[in-house]
C-alpha atoms as a PDB file:
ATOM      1  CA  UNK A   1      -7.677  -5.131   4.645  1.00  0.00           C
ATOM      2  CA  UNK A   2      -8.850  -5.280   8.226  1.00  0.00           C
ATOM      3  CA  UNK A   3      -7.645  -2.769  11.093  1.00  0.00           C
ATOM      4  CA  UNK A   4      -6.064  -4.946  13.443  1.00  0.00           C
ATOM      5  CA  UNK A   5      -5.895  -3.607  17.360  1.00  0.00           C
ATOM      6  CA  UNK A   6      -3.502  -5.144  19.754  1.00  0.00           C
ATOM      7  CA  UNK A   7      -2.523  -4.862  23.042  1.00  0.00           C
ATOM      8  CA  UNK A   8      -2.138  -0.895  23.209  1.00  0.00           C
ATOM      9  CA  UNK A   9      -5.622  -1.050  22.636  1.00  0.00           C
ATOM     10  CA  UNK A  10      -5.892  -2.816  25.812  1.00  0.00           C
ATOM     11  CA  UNK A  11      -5.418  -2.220  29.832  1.00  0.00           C
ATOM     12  CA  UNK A  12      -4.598  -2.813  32.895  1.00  0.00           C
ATOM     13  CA  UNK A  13      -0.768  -3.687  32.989  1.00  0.00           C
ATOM     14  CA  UNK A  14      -0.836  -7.038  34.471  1.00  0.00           C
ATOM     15  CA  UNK A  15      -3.060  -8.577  31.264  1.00  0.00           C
ATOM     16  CA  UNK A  16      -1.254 -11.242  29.719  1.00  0.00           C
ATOM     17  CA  UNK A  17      -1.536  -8.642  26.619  1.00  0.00           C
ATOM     18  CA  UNK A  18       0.271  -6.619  28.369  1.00  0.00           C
ATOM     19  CA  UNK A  19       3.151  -8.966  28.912  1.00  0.00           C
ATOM     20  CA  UNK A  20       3.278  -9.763  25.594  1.00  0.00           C
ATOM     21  CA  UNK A  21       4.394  -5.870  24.743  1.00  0.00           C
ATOM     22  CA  UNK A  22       6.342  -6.075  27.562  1.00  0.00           C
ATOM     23  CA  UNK A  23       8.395  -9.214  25.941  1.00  0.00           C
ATOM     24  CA  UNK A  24       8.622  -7.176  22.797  1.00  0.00           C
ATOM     25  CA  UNK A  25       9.714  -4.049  24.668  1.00  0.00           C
ATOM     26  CA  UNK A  26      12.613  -5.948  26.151  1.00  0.00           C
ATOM     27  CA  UNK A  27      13.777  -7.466  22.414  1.00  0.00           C
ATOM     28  CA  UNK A  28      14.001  -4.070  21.252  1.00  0.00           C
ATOM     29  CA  UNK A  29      18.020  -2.516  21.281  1.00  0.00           C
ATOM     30  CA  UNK A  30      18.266   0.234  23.726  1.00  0.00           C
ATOM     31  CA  UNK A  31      15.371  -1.010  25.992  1.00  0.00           C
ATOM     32  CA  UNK A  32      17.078  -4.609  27.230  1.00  0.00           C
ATOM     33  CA  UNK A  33      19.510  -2.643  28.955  1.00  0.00           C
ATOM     34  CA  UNK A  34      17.730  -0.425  30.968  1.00  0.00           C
ATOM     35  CA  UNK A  35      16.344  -2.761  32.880  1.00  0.00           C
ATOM     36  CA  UNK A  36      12.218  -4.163  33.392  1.00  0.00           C
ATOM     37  CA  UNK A  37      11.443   0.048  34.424  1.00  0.00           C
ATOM     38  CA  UNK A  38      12.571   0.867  31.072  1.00  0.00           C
ATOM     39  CA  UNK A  39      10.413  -1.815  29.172  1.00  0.00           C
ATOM     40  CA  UNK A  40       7.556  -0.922  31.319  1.00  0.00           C
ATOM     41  CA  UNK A  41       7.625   2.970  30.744  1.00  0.00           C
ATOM     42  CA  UNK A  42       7.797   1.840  26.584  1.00  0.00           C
ATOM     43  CA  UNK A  43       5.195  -0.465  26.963  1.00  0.00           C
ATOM     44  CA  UNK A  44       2.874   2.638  28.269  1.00  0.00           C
ATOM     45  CA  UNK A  45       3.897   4.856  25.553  1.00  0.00           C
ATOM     46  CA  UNK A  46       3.077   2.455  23.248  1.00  0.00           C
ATOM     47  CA  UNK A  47      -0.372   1.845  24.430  1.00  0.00           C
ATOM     48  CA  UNK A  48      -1.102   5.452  24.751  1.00  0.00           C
ATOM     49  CA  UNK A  49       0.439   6.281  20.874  1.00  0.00           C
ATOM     50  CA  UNK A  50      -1.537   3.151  19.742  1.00  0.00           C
ATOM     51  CA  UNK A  51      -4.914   4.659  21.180  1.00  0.00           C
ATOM     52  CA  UNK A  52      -4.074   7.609  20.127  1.00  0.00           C
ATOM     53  CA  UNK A  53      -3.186   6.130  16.239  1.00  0.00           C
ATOM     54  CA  UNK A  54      -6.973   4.542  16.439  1.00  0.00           C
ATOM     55  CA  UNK A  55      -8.511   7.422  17.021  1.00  0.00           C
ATOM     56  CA  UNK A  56      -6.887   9.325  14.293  1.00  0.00           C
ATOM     57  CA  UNK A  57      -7.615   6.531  11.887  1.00  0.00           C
ATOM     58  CA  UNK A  58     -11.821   6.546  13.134  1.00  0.00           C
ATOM     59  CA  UNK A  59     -11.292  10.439  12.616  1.00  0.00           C
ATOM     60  CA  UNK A  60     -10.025   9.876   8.976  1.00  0.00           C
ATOM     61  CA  UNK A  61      -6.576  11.376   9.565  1.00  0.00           C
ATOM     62  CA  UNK A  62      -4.564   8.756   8.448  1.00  0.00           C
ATOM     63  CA  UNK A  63      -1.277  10.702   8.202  1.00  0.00           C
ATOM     64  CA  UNK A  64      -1.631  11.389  11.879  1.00  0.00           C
ATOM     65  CA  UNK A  65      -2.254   7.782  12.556  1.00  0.00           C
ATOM     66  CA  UNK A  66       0.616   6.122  10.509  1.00  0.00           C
ATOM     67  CA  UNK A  67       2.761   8.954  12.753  1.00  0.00           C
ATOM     68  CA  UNK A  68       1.343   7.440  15.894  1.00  0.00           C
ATOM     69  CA  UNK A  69       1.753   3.577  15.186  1.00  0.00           C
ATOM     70  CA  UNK A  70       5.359   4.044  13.478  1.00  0.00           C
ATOM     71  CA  UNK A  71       6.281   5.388  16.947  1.00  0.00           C
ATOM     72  CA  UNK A  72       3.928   2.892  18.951  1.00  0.00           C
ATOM     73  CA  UNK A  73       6.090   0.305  17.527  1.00  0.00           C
ATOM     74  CA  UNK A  74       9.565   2.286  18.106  1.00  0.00           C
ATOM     75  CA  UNK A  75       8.220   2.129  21.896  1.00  0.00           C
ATOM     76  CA  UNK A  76       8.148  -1.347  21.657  1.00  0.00           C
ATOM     77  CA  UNK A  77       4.360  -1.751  20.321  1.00  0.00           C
ATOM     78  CA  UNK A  78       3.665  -5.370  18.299  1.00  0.00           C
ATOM     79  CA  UNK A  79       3.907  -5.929  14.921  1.00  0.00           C
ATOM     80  CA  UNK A  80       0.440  -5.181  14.088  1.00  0.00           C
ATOM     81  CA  UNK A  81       1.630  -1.668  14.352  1.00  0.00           C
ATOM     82  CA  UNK A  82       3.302  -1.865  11.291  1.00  0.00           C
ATOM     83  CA  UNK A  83      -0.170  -3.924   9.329  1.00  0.00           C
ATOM     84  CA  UNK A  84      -1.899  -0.844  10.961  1.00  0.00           C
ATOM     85  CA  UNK A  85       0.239   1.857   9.121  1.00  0.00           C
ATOM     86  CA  UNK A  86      -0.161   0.280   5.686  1.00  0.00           C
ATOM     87  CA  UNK A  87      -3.963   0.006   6.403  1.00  0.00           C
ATOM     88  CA  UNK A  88      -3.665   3.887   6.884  1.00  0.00           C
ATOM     89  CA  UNK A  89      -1.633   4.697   3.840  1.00  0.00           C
ATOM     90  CA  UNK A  90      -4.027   1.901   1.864  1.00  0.00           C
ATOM     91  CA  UNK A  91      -7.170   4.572   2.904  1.00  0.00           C
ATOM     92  CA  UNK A  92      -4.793   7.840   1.781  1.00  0.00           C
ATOM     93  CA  UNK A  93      -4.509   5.778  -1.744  1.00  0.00           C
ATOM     94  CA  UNK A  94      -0.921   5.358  -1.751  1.00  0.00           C
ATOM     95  CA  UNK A  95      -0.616   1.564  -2.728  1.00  0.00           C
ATOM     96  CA  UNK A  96       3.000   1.439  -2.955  1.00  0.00           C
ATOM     97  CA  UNK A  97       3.250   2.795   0.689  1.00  0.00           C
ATOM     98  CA  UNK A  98       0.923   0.144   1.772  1.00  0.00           C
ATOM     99  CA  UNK A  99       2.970  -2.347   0.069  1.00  0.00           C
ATOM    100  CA  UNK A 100       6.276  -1.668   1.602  1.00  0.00           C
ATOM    101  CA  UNK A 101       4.814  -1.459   4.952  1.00  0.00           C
ATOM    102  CA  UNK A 102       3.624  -4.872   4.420  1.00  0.00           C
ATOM    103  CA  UNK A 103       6.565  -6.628   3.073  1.00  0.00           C
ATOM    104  CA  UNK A 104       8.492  -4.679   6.308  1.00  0.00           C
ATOM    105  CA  UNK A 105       5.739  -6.103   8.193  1.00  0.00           C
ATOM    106  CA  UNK A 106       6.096  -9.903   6.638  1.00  0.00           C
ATOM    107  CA  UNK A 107       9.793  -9.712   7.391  1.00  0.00           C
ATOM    108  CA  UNK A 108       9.023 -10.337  10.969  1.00  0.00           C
ATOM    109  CA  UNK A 109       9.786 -13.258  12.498  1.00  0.00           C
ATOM    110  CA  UNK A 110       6.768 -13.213  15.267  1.00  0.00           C
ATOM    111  CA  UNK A 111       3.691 -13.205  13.083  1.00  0.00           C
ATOM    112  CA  UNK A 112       1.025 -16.132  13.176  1.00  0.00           C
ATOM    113  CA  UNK A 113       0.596 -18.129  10.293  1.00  0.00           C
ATOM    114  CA  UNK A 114      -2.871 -16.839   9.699  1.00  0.00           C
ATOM    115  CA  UNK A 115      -1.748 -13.028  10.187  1.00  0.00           C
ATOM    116  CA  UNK A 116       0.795 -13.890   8.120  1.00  0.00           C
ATOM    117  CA  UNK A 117      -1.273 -15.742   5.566  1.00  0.00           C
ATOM    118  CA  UNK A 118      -3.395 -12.717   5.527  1.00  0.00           C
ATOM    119  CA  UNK A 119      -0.847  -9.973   4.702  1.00  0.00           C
ATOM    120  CA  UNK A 120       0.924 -12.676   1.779  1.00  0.00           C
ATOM    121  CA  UNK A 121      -3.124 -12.158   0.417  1.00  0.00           C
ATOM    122  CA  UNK A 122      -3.022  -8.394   1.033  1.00  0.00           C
ATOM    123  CA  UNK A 123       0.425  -7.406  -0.530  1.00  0.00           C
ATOM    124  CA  UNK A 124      -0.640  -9.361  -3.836  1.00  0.00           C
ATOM    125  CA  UNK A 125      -3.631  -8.268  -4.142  1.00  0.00           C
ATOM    126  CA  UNK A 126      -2.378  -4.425  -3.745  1.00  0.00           C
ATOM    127  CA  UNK A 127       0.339  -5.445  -6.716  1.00  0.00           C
ATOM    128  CA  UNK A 128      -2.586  -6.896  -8.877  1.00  0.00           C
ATOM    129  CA  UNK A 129      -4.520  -4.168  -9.029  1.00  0.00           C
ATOM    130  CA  UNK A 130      -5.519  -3.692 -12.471  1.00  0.00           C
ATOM    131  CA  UNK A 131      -5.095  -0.003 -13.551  1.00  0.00           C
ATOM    132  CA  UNK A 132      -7.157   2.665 -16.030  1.00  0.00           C
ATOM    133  CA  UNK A 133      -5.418   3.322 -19.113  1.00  0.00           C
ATOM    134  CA  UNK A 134      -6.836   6.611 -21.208  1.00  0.00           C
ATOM    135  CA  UNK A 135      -5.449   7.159 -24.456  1.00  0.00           C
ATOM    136  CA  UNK A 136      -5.552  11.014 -25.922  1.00  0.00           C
ATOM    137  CA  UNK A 137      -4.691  11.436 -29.404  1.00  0.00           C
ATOM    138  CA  UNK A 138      -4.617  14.687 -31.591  1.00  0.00           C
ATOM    139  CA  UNK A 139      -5.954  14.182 -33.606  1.00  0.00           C
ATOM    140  CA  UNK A 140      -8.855  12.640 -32.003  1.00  0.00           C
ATOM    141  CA  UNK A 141     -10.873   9.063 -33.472  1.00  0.00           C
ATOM    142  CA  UNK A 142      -7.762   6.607 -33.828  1.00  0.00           C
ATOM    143  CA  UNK A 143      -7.625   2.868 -33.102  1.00  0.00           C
ATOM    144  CA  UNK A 144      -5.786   0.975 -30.367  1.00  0.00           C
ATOM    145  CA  UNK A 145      -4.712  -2.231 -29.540  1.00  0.00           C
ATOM    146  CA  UNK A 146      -3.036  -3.286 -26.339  1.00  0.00           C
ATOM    147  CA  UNK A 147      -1.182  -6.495 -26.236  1.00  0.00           C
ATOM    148  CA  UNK A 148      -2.536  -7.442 -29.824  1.00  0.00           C
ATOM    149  CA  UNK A 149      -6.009  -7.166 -28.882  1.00  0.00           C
ATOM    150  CA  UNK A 150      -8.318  -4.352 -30.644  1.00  0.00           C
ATOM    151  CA  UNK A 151      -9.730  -1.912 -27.890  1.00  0.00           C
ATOM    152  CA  UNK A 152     -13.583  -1.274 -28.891  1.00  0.00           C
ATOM    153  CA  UNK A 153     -13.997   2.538 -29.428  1.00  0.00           C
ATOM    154  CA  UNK A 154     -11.772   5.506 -30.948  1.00  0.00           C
ATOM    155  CA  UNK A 155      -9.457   7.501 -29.039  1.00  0.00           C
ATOM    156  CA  UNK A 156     -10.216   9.507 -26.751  1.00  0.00           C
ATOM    157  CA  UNK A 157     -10.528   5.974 -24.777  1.00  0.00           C
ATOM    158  CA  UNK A 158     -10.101   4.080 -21.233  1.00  0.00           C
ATOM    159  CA  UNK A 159      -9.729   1.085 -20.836  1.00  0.00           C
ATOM    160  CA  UNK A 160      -8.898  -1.153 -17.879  1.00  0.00           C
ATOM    161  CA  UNK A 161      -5.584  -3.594 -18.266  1.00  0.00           C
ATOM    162  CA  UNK A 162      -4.299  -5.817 -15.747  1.00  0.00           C
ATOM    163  CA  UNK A 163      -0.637  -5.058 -13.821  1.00  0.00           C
ATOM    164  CA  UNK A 164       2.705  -5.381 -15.436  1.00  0.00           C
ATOM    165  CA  UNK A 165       4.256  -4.193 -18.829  1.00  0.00           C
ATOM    166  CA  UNK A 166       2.043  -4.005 -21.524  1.00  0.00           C
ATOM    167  CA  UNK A 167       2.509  -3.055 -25.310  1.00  0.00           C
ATOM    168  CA  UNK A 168       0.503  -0.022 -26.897  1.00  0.00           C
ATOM    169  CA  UNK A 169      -0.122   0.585 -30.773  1.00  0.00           C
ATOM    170  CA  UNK A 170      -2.391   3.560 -31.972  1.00  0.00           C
ATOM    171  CA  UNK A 171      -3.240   3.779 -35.675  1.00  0.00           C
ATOM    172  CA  UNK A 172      -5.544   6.271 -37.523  1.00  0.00           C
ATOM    173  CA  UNK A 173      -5.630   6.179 -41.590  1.00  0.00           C
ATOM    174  CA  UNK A 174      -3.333   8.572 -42.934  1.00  0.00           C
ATOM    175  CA  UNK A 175      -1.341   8.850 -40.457  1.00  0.00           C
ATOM    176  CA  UNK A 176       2.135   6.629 -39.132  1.00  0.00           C
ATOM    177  CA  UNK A 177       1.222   4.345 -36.346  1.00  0.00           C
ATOM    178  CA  UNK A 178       2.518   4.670 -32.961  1.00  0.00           C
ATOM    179  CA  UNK A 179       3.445   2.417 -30.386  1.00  0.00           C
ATOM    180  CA  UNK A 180       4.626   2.992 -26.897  1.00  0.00           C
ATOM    181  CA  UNK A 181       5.637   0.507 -23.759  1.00  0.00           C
ATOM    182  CA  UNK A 182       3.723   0.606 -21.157  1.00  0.00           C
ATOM    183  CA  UNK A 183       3.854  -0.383 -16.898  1.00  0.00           C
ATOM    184  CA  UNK A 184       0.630  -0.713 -14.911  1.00  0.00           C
ATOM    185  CA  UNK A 185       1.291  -0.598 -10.965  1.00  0.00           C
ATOM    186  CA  UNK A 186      -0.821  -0.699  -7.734  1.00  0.00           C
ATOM    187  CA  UNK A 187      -3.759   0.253  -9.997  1.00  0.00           C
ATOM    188  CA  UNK A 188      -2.350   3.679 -10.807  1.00  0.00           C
ATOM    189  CA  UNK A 189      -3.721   5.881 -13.658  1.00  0.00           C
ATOM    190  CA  UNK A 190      -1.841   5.005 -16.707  1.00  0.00           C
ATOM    191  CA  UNK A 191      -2.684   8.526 -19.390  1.00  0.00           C
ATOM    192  CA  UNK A 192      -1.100   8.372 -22.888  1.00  0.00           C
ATOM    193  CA  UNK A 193      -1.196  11.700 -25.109  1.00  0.00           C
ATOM    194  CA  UNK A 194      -0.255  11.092 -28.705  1.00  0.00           C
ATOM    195  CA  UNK A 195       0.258  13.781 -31.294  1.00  0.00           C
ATOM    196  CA  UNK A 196       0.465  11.685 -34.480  1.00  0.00           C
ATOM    197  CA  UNK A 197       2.311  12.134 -37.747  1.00  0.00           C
ATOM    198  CA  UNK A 198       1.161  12.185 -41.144  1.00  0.00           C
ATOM    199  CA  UNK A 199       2.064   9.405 -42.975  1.00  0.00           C
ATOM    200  CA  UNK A 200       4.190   9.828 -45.939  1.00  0.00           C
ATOM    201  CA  UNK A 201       2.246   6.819 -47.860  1.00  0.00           C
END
């Protein structure tokens, strides 16, 4: 997922970059009707948040930087403010955050067909992560199978399963089996602690 910098990367004002924030500037409620000084004045705040959003991302502090492009954009920044923010929250691991910033990025209507081919890529790619599953039983050396398939190894175990629901079922001799549901998201840790029961066979 690539860092893209726009126009608030960029100077001096009369760049045709520059008109292109200005357009955007203009589109945005409460900036049409104030007039071109208005749209000017937020096109300059959003080049100066959007620098200053880069350089908190090349610094590593990504929080800082998704602060700094959400309000770049607000000032009438492009869209690319929004790919930048889930690019930030995608390098503080929170894939869900990335995710909704890029389906709230996708929603707009001014994206190129390869920028926009290129986020479709991103946001499935952040939903197909596949995720670590560790299974903990007490006590310790049973058997699992996920999904009908025997997992090699006794518990305590990892094991890496693709997203979406997925079925669980832990058995050790002499004792009743167990089985438990399971949902694998955005490649998040998936830990499943068992204290089993003794079987009454």
């Amino acid at each position: 997922m690539a860092y893209r910098a726009r126009a608030p990367m960029r100077s001096p004002i009369g760049s045709m970059l520059t008109i292109g924030l200005l357009v955007a500037a203009c589109s945005r409620p409460g900036v049409r009707s104030q007039g071109d000084g208005a749209a000017v004045k937020a096109v300059n705040a959003a080049r100066v948040l959007d620098q200053e959003g880069v350089q908190s991302f090349r610094d590593g502090r990504y929080a800082d930087a998704i602060s700094y492009f959400q309000a770049a954009y607000a000032s009438g920044g492009p869209s690319s403010e929004l790919w930048n923010v889930a690019r930030s929250k995608e390098r503080m691991d929170d894939a869900e955050g990335a995710s909704e910033s890029i389906d709230a990025y996708l929603a707009l209507k001014d994206l190129s067909p390869p920028d926009r081919a290129e986020a479709q890529h991103e946001a499935q790619a952040l939903r197909e992560r596949p995720s670590t599953v560790t299974v903990l039983t007490a006590p310790a050396g049973a058997t699992v199978t996920v999904d009908g398939k025997s997992v090699p190894g006794t518990t305590p175990l990892s094991l890496d399963v693709r997203a979406g629901a997925h079925a669980l079922i832990v058995r050790r001799e002499g004792y009743a089996p167990e089985t438990r549901a399971l949902q694998a998201r955005f490649g998040r840790a998936v830990i499943v602690t068992l204290d089993l029961a003794r079987s009454d066979k």
